[in-house]
PDB file of N, CA and C in Angstrom:
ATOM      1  N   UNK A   1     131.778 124.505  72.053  1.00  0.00           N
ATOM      2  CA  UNK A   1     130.348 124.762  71.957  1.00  0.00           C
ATOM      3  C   UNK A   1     129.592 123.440  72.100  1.00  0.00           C
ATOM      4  N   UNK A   2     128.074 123.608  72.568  1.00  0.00           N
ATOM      5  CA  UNK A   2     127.672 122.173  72.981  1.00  0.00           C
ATOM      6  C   UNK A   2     126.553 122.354  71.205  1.00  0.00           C
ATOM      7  N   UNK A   3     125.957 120.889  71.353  1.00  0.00           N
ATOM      8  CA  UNK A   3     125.418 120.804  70.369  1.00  0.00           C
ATOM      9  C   UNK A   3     124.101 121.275  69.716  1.00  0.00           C
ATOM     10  N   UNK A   4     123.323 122.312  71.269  1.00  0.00           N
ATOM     11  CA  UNK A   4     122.284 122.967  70.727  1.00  0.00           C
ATOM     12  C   UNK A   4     122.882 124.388  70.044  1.00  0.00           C
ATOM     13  N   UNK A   5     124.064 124.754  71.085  1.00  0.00           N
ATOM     14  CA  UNK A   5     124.365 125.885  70.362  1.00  0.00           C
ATOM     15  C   UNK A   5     125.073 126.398  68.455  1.00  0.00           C
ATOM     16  N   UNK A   6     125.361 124.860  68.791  1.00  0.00           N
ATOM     17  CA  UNK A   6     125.987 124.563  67.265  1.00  0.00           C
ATOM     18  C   UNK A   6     124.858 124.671  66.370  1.00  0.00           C
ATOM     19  N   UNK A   7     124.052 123.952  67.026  1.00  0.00           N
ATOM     20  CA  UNK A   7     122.576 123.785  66.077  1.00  0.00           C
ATOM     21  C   UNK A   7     122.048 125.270  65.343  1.00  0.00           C
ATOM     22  N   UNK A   8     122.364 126.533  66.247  1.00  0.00           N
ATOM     23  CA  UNK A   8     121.357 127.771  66.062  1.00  0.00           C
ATOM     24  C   UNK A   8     122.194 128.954  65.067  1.00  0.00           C
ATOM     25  N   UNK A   9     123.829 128.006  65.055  1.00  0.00           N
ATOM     26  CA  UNK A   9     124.629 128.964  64.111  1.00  0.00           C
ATOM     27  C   UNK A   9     124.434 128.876  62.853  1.00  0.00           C
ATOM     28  N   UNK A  10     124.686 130.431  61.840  1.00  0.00           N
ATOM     29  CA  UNK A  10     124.148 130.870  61.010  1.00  0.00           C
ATOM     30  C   UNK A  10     125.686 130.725  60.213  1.00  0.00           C
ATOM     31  N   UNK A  11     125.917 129.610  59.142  1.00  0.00           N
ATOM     32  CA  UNK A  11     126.809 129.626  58.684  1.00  0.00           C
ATOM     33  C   UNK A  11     127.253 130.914  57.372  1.00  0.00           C
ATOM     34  N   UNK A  12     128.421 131.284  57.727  1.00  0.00           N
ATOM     35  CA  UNK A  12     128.535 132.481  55.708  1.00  0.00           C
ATOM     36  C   UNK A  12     128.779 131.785  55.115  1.00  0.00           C
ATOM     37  N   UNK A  13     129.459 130.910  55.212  1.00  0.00           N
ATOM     38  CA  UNK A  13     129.329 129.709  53.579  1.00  0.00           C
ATOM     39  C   UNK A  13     129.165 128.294  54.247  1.00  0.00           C
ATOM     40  N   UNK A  14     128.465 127.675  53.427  1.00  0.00           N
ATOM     41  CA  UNK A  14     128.563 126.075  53.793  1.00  0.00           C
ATOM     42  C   UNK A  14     129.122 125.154  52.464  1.00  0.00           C
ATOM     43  N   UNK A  15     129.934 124.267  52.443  1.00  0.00           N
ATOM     44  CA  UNK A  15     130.424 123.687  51.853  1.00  0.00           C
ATOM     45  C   UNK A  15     129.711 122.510  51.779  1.00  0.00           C
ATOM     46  N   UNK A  16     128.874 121.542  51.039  1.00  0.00           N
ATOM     47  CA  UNK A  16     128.352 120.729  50.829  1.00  0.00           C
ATOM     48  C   UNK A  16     129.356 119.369  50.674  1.00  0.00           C
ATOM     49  N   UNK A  17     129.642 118.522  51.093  1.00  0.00           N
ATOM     50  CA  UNK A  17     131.372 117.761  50.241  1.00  0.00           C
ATOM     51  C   UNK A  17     130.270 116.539  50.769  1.00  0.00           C
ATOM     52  N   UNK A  18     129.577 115.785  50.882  1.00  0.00           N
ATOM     53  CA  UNK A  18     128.775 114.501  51.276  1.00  0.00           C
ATOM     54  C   UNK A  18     128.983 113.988  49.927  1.00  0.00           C
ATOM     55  N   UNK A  19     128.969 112.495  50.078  1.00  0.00           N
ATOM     56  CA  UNK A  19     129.497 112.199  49.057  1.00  0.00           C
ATOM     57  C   UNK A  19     130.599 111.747  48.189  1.00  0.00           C
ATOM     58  N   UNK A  20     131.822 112.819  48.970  1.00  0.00           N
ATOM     59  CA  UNK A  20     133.226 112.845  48.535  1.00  0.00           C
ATOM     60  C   UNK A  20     134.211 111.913  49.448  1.00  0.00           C
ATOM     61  N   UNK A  21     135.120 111.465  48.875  1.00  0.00           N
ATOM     62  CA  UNK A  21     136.487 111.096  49.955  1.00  0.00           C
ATOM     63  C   UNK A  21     137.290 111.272  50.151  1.00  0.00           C
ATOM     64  N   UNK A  22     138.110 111.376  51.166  1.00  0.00           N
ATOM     65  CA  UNK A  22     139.836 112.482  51.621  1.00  0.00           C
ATOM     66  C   UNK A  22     140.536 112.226  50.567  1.00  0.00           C
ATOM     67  N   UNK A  23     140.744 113.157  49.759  1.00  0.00           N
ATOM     68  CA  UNK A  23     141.419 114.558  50.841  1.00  0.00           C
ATOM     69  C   UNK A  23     139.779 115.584  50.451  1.00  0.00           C
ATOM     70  N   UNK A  24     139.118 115.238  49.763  1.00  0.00           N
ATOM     71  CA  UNK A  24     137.690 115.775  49.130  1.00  0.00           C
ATOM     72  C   UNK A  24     137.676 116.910  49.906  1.00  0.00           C
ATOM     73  N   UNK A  25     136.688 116.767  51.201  1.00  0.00           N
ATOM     74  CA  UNK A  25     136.120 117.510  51.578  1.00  0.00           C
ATOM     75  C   UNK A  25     137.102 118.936  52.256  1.00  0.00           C
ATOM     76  N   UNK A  26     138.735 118.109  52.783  1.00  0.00           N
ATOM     77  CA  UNK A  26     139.444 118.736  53.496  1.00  0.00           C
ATOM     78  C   UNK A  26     139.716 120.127  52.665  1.00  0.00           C
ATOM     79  N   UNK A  27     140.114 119.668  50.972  1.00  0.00           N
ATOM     80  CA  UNK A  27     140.121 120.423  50.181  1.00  0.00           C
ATOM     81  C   UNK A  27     138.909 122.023  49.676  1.00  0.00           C
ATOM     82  N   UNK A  28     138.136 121.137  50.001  1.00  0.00           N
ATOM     83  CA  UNK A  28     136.931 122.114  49.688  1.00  0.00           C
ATOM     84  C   UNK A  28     136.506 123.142  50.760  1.00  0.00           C
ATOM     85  N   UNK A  29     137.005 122.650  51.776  1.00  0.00           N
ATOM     86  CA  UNK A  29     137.145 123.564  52.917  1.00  0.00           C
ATOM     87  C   UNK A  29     137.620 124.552  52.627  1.00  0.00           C
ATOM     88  N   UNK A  30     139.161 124.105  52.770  1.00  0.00           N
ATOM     89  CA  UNK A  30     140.070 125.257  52.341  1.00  0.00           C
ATOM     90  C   UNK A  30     140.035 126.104  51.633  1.00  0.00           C
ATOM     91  N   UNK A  31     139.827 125.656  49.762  1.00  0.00           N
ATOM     92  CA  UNK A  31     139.316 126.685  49.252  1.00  0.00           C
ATOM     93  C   UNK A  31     137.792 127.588  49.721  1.00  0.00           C
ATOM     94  N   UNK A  32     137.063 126.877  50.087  1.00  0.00           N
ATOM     95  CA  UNK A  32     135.931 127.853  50.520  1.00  0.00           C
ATOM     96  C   UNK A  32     136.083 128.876  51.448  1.00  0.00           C
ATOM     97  N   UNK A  33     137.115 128.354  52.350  1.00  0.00           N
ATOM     98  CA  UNK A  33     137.611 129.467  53.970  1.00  0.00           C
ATOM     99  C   UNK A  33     138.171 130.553  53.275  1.00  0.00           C
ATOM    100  N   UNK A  34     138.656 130.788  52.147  1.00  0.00           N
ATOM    101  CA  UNK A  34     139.040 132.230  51.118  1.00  0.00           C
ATOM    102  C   UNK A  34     137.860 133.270  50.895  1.00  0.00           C
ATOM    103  N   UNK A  35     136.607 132.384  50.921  1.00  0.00           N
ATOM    104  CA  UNK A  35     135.763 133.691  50.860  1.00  0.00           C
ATOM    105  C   UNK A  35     134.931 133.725  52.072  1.00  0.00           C
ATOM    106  N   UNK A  36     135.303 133.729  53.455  1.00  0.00           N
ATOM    107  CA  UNK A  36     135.005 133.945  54.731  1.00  0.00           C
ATOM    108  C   UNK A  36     135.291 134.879  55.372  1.00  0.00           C
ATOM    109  N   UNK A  37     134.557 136.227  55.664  1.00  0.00           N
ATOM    110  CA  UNK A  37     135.082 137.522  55.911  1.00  0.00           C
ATOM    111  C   UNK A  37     135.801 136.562  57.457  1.00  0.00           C
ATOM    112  N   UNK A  38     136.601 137.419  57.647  1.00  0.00           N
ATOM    113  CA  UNK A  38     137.160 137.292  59.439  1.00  0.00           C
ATOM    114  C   UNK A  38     136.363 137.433  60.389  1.00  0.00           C
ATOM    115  N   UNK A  39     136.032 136.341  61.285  1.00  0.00           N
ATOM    116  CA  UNK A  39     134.748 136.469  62.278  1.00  0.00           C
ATOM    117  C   UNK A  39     133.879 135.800  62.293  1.00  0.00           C
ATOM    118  N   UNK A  40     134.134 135.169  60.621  1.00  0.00           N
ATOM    119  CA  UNK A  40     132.607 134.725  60.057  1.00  0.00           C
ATOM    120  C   UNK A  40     133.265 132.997  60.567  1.00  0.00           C
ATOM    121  N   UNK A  41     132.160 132.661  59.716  1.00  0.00           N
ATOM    122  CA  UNK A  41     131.869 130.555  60.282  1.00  0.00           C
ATOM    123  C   UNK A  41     131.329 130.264  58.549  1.00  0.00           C
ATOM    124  N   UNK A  42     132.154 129.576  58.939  1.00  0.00           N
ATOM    125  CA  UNK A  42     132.159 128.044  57.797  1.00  0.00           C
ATOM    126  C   UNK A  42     132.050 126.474  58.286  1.00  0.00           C
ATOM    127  N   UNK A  43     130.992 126.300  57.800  1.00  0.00           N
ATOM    128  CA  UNK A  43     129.889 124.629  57.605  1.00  0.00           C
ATOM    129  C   UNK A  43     130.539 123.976  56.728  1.00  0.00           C
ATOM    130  N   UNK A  44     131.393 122.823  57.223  1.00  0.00           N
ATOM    131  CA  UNK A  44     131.410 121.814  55.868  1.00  0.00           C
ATOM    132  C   UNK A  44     130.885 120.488  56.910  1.00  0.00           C
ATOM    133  N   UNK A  45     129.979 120.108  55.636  1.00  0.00           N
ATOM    134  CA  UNK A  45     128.627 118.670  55.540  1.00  0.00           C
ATOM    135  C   UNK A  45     129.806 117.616  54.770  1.00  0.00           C
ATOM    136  N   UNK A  46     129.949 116.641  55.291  1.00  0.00           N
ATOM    137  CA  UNK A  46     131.021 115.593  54.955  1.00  0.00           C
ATOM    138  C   UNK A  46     130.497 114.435  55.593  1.00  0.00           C
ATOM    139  N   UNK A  47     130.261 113.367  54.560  1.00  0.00           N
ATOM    140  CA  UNK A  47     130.052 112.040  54.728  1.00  0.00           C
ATOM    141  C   UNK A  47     131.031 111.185  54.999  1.00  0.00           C
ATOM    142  N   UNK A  48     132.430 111.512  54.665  1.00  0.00           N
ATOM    143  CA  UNK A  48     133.516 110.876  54.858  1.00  0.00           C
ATOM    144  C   UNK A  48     134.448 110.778  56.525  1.00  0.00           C
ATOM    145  N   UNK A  49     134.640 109.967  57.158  1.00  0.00           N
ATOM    146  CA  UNK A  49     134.633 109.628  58.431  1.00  0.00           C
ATOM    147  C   UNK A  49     135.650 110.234  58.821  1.00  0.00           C
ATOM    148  N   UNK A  50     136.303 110.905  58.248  1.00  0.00           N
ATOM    149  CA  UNK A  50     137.794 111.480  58.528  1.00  0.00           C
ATOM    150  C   UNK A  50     137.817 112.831  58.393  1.00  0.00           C
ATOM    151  N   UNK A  51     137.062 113.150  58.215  1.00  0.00           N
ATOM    152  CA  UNK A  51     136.992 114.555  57.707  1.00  0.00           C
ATOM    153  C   UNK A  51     137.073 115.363  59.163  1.00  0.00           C
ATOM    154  N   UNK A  52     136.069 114.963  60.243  1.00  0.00           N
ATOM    155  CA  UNK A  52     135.418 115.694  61.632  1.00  0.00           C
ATOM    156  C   UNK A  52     137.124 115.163  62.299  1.00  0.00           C
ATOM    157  N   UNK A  53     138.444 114.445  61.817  1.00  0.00           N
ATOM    158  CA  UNK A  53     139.539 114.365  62.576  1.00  0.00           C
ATOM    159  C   UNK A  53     140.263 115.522  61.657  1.00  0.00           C
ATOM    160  N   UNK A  54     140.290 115.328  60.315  1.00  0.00           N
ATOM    161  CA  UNK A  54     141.253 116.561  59.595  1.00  0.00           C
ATOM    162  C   UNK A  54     141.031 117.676  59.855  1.00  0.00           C
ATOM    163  N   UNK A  55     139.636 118.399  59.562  1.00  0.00           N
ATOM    164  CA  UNK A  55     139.640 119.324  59.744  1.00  0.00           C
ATOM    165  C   UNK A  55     139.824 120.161  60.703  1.00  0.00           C
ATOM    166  N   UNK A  56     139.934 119.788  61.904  1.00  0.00           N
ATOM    167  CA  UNK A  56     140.134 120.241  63.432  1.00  0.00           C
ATOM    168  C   UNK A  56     141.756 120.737  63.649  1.00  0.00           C
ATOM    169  N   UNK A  57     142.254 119.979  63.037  1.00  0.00           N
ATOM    170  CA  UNK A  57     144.200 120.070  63.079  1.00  0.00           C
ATOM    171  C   UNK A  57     144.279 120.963  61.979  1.00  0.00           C
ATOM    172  N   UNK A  58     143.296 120.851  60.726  1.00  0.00           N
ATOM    173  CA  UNK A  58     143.805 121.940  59.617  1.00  0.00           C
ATOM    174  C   UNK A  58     143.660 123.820  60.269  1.00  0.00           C
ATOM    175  N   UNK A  59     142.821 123.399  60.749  1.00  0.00           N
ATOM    176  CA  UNK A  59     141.961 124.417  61.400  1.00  0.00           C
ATOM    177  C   UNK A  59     142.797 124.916  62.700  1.00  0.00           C
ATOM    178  N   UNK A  60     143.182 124.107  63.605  1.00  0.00           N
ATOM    179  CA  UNK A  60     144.594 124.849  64.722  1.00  0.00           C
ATOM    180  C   UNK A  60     146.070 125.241  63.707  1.00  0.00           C
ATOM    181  N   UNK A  61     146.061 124.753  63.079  1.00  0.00           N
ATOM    182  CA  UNK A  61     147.788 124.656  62.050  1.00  0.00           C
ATOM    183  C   UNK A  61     147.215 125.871  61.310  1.00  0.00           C
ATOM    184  N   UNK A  62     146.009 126.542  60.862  1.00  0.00           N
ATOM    185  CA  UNK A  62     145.718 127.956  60.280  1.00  0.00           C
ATOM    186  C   UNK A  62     145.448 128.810  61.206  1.00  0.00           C
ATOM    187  N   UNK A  63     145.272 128.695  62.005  1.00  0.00           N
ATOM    188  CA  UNK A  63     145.443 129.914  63.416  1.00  0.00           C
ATOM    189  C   UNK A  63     143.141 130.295  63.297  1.00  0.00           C
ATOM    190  N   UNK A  64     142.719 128.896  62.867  1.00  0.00           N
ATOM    191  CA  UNK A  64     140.955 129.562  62.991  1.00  0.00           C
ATOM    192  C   UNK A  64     141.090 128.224  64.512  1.00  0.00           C
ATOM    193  N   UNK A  65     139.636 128.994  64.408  1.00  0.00           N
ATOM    194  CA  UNK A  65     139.048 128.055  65.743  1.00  0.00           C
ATOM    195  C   UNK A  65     137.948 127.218  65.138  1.00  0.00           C
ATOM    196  N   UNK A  66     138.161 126.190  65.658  1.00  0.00           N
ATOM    197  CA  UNK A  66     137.625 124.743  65.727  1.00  0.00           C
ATOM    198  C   UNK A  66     136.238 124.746  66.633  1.00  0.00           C
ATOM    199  N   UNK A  67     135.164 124.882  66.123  1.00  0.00           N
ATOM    200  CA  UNK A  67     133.644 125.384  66.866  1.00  0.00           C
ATOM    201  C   UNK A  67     133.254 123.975  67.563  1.00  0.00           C
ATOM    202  N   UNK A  68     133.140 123.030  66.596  1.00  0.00           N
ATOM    203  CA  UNK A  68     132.355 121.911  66.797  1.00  0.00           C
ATOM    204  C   UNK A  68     131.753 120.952  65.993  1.00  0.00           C
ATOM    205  N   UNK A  69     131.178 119.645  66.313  1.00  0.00           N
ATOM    206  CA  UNK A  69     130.845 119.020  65.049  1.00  0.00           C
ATOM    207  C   UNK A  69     129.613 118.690  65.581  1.00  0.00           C
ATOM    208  N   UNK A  70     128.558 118.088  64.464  1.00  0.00           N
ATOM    209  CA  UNK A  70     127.098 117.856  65.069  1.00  0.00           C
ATOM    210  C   UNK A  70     127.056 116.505  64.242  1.00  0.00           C
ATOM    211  N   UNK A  71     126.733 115.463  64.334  1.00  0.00           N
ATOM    212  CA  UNK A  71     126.829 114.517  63.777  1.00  0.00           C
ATOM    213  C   UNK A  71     125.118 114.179  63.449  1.00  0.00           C
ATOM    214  N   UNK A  72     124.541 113.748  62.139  1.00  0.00           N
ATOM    215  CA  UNK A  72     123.363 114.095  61.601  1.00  0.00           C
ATOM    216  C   UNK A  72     123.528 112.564  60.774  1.00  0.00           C
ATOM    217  N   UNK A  73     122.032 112.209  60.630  1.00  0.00           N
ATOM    218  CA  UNK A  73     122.365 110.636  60.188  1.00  0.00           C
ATOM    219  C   UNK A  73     122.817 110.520  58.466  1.00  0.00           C
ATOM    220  N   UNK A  74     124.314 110.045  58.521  1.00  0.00           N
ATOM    221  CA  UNK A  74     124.863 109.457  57.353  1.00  0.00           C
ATOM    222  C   UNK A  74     125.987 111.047  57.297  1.00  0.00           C
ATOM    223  N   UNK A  75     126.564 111.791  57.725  1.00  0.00           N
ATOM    224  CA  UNK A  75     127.056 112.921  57.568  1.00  0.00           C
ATOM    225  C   UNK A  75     127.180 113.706  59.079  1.00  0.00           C
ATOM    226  N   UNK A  76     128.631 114.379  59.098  1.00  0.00           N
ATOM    227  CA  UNK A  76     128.742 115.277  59.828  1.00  0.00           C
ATOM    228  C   UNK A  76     128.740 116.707  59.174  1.00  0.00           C
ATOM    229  N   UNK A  77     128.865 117.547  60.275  1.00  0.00           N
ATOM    230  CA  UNK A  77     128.350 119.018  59.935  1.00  0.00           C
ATOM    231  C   UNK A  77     129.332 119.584  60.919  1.00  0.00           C
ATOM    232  N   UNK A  78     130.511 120.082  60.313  1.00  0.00           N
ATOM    233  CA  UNK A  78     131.532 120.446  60.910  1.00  0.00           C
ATOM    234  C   UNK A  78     131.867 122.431  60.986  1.00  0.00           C
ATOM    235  N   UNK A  79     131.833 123.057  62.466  1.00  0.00           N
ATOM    236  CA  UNK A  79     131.804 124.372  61.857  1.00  0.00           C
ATOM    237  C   UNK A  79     133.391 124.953  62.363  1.00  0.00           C
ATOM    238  N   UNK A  80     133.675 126.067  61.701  1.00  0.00           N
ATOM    239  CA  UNK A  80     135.553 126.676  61.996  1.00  0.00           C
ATOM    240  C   UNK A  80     134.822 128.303  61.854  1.00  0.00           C
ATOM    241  N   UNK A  81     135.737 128.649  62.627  1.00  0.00           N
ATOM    242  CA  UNK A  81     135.285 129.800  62.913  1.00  0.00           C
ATOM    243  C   UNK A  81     136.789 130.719  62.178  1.00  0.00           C
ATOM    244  N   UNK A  82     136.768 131.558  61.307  1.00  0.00           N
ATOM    245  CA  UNK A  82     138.016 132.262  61.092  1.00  0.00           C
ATOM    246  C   UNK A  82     138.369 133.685  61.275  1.00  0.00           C
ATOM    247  N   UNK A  83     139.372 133.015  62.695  1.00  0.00           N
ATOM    248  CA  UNK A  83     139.824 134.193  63.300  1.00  0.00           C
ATOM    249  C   UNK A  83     141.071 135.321  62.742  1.00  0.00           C
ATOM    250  N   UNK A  84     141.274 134.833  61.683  1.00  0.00           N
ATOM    251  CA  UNK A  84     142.197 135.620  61.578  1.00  0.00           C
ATOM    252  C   UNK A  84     142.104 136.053  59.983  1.00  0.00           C
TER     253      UNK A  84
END
């Protein structure tokens, strides 16, 4: 997805983790992707520079799809889509 389209998605949960440092945010993901009906999209906001590389591999190694990241000043905004 390019970055306007990223811009107009309507996340079901967003995970707030700015602030935190690895494994932080990777963690908070995960547990949050438990209450993501199938289909739906999950936002995690992460200040930590590693996060927009983890989560992409956590995210192929769980069988979701990897949407895109939007990078916003001091924080990325990372979305997964869960397909299964």
């Amino acid at each position: 997805m390019n970055q306007e389209e990223l811009k107009k998605i309507k996340a079901d949960r967003v995970v707030d983790a700015r602030g935190t440092s690895c494994p932080g945010p990777l963690l908070d993901t995960k547990k949050a992707m438990a209450s993501v009906p199938v289909g739906g999209i999950l936002e995690t906001m992460s200040s930590d520079p590693g996060t927009k590389a983890d989560i992409p591999v956590w995210a192929k190694k769980m069988g979701y799809e990897f949407l895109g990241v939007i990078n916003e000043p001091g924080y990325d905004r990372i979305f997964v889509k869960k397909s299964k």
